[in-house]
Protein backbone atom coordinates (compact mmCIF):
# COMPACT_ATOMS: atom_id res chain seq x y z
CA UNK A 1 104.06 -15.24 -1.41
CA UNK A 2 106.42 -15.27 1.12
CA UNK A 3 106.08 -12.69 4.40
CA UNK A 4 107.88 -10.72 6.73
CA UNK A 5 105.39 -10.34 9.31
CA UNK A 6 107.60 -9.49 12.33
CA UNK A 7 110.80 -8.01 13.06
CA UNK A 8 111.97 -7.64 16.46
CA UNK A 9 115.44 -5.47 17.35
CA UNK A 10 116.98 -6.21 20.67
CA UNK A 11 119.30 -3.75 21.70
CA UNK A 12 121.50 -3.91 24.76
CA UNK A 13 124.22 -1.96 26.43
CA UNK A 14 126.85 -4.42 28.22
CA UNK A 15 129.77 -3.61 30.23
CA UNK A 16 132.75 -3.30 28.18
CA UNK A 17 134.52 -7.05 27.71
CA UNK A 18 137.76 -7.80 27.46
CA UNK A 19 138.53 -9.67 23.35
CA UNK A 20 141.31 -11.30 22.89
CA UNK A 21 143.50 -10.57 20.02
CA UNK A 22 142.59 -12.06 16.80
CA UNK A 23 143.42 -11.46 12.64
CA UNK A 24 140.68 -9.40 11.17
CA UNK A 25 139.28 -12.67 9.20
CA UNK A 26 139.19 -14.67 12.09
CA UNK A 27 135.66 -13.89 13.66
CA UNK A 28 134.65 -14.68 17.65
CA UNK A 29 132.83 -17.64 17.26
CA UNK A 30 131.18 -17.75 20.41
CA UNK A 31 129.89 -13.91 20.27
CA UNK A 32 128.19 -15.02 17.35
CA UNK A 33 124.37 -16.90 17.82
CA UNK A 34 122.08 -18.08 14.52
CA UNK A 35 119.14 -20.43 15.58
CA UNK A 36 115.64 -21.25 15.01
CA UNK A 37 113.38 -20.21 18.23
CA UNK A 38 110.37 -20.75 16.38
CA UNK A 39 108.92 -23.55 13.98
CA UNK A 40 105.50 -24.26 12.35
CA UNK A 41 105.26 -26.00 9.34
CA UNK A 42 101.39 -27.31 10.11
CA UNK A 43 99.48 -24.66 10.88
CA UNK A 44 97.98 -22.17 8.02
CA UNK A 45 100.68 -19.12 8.51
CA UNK A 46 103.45 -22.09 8.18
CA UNK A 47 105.85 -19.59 9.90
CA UNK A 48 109.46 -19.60 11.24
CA UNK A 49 111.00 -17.37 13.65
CA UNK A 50 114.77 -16.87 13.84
CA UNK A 51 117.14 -15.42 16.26
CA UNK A 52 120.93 -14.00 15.85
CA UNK A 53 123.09 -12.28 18.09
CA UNK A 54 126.42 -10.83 17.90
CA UNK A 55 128.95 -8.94 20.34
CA UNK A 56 131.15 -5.97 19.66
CA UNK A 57 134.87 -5.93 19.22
CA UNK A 58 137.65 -3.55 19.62
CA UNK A 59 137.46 -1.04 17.13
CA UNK A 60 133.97 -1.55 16.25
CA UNK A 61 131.38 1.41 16.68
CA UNK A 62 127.96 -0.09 15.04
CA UNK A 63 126.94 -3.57 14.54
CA UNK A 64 124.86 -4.99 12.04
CA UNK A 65 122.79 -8.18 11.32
CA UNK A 66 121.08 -9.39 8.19
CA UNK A 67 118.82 -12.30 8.03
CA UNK A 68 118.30 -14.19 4.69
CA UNK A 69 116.16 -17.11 4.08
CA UNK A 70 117.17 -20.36 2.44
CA UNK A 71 114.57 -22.92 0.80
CA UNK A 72 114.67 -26.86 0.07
CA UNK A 73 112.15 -28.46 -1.67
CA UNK A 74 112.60 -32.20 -2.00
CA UNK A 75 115.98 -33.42 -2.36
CA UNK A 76 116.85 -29.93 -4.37
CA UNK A 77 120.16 -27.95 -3.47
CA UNK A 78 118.89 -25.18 -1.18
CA UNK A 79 118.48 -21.94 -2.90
CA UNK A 80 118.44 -18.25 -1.26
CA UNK A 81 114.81 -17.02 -1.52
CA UNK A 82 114.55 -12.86 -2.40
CA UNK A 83 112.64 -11.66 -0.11
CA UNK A 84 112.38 -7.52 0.05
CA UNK A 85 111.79 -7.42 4.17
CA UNK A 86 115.14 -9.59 4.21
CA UNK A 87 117.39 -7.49 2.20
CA UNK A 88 118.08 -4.60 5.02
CA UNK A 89 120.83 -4.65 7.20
CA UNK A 90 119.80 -3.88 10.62
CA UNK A 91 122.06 -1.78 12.59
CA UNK A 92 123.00 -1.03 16.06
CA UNK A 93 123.37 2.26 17.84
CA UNK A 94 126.96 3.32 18.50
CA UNK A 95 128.86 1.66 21.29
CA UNK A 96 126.47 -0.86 21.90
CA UNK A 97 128.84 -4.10 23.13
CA UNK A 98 125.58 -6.79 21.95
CA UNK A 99 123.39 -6.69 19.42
CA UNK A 100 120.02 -8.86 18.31
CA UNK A 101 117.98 -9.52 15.51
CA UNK A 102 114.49 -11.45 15.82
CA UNK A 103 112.90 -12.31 12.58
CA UNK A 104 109.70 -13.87 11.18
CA UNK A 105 108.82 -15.28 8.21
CA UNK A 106 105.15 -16.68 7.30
CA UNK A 107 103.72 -18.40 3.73
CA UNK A 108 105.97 -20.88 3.92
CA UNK A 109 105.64 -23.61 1.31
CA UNK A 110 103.98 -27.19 2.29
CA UNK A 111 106.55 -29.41 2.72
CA UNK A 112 109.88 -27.01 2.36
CA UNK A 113 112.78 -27.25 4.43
CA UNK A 114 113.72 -23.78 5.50
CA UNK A 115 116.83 -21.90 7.71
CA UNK A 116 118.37 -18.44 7.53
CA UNK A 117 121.87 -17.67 6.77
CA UNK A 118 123.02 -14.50 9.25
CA UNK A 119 125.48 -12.23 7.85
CA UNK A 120 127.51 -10.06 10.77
CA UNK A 121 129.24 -6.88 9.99
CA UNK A 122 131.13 -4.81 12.42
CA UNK A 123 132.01 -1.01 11.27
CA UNK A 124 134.47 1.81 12.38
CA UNK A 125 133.34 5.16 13.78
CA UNK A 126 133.89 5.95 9.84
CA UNK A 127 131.27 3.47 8.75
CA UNK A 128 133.50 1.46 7.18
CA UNK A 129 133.63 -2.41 7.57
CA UNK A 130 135.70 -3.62 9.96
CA UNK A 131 135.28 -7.50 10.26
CA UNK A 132 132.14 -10.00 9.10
CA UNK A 133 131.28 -13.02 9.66
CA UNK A 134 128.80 -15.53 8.68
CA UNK A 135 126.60 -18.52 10.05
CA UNK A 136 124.17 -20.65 9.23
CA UNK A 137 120.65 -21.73 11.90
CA UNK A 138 119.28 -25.24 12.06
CA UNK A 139 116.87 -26.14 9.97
CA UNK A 140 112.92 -26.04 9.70
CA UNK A 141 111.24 -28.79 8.75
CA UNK A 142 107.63 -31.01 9.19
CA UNK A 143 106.35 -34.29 8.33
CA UNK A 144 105.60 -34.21 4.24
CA UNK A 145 103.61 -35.18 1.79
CA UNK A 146 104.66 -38.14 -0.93
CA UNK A 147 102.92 -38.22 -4.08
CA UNK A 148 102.87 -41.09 -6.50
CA UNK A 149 101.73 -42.35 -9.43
CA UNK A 150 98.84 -45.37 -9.32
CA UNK A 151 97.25 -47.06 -11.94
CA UNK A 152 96.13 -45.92 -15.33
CA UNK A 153 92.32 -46.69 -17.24
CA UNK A 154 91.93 -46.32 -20.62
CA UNK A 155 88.55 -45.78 -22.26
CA UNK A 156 87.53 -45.02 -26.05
CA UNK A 157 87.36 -41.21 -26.42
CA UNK A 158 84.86 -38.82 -28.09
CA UNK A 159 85.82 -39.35 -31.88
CA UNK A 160 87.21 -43.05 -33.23
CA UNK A 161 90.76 -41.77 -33.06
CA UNK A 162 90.75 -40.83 -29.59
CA UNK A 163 91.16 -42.25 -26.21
CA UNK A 164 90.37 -41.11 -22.69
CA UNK A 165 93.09 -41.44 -20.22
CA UNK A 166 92.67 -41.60 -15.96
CA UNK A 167 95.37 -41.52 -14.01
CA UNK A 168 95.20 -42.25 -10.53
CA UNK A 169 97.41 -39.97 -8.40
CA UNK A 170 97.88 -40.89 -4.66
CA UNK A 171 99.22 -38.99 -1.45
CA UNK A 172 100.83 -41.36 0.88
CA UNK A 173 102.60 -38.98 2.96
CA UNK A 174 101.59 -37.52 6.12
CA UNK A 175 100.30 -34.04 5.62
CA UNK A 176 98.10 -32.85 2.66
CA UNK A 177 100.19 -31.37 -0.61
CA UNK A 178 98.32 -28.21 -1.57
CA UNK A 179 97.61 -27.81 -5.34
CA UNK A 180 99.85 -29.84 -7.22
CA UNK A 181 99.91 -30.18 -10.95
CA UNK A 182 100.13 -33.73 -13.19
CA UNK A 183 100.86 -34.03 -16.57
CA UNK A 184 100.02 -37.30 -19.31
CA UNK A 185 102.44 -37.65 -22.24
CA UNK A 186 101.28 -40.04 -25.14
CA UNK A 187 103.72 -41.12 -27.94
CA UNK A 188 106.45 -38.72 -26.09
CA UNK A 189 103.96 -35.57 -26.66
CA UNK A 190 102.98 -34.02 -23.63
CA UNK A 191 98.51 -33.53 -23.58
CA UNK A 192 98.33 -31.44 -20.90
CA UNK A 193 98.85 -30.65 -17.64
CA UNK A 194 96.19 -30.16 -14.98
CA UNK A 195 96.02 -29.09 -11.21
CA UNK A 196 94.80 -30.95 -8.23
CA UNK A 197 93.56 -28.33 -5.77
CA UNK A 198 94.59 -30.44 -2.81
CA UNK A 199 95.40 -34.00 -2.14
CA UNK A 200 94.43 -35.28 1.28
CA UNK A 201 97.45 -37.49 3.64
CA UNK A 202 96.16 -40.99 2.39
CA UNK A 203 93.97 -39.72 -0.69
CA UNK A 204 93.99 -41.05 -4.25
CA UNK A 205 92.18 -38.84 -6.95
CA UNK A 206 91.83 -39.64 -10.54
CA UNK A 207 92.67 -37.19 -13.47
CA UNK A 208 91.66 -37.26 -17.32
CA UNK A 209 92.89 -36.34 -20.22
CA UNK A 210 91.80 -36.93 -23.70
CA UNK A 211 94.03 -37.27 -26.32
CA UNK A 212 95.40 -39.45 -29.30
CA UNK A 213 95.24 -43.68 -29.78
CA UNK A 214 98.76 -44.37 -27.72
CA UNK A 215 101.17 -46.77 -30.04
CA UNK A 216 104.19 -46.35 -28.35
CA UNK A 217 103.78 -45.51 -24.34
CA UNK A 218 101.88 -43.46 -21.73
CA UNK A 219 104.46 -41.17 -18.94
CA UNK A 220 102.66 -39.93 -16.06
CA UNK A 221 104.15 -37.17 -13.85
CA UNK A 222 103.06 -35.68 -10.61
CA UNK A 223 104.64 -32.71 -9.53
CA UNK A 224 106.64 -32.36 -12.66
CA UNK A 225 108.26 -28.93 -12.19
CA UNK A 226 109.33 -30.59 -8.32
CA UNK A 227 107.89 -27.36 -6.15
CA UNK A 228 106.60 -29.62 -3.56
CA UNK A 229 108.73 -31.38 -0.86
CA UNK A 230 108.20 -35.05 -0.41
CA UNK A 231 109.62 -37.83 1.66
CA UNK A 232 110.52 -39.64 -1.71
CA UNK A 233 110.35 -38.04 -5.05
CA UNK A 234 111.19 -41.66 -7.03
CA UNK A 235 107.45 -42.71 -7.71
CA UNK A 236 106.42 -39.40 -9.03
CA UNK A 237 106.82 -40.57 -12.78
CA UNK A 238 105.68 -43.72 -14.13
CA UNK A 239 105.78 -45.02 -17.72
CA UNK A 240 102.82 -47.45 -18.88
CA UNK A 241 102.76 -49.73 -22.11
CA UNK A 242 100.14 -49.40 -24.82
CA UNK A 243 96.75 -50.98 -23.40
């Protein structure tokens, strides 16, 4: 499960600045900072650290940051993770002309791709919303895994009407996956599906199932639900003939 194990406010008082004159939906850009200042996808924690920053504007009392965390696995659309810790707005104390938010997240998944989208709000003396904005950090990545499909043994099984099936699932990316499940389908009928603690950068491991004489075709899947990131995710599913 995903953490929130740090959350750093800076707070400081500037001079006032002079803004110019802009529409309401037309934000500052440059008063407005989203980036990555942190990055470990190798280590254990897996943790990323990111930064945002925002200045006042006329007729602005408070500001206020929120941080939310975006997740890619594979070649999946990213998707907004809910994470309690992340759902605050943090908020300035009045007349404050720049405000920061430093944020870390840890648990990261093996072989994600992760950045935070940083919502801006400035408010009235009333508390009312003035003016937001919104931005988007770099990303965080590492080097992957890439899972496959290798050969497949067949051998008789227990009972006449049986057969014993091995599957031989490889990791030929560069960092190990973490559990990852694989499933055997005979005849179109799915046997089961069982899970592979860990597979090594450069390991192959071999997986059995037991289950009916095949007469029409054997599909193999690795990661078939797709939670793991991978360099390619093309050789995940094979289909073998009959032996």
């Amino acid at each position: 499960m995903l953490r929130v194990v740090a959350i750093l406010a800076a707070i400081v008082a500037f001079p006032a600045a002079s803004f110019a004159a802009r529409s309401a939906d037309a934000p500052a850009v440059g008063s407005l900072t989203a980036k990555v200042v942190a990055c470990d996808v190798l280590s254990d924690d897996r943790a990323a650290t990111f930064y945002a920053r925002m200045d006042s504007e006329p007729g602005a009392a408070k500001l206020q940051i929120r941080i939310q965390l975006l997740q890619r696995l594979g070649h999946d659309t990213w998707s907004k993770l809910d994470v309690p810790a992340l759902r605050l707005w943090h908020t300035s104390q009045a007349g404050v002309k720049r405000y920061g938010w430093k944020q870390t997240v840890d648990a990261l998944r093996i072989g994600g791709a992760y950045k935070a989208r940083v919502q801006y709000r400035w408010l009235t003396p009333a508390g009312t919303v003035l003016d937001s904005a919104a931005r988007e950090t770099p990303v965080c990545r590492g080097p992957l895994p890439n899972l496959a499909i290798g050969s497949l043994a067949v051998a008789p099984g227990p009972t006449t009407d049986t057969r014993t099936y091995r599957v031989q699932v490889l990791n030929k990316g560069k960092i190990a996956s973490g559990p990852v499940d694989v499933s055997l389908s005979v005849d179109r009928a799915v046997l089961d599906t069982v899970t592979v603690t860990n597979l090594a950068a450069g390991e192959t491991r071999e997986v059995g199932f037991t289950g009916p004489v095949c007469s029409r075709g054997v599909l193999a899947k690795v990661d078939p639900d797709n939670t793991i990131g991978e360099t390619i995710e093309g050789d995940n599913t094979q289909e073998f003939r009959c032996p």
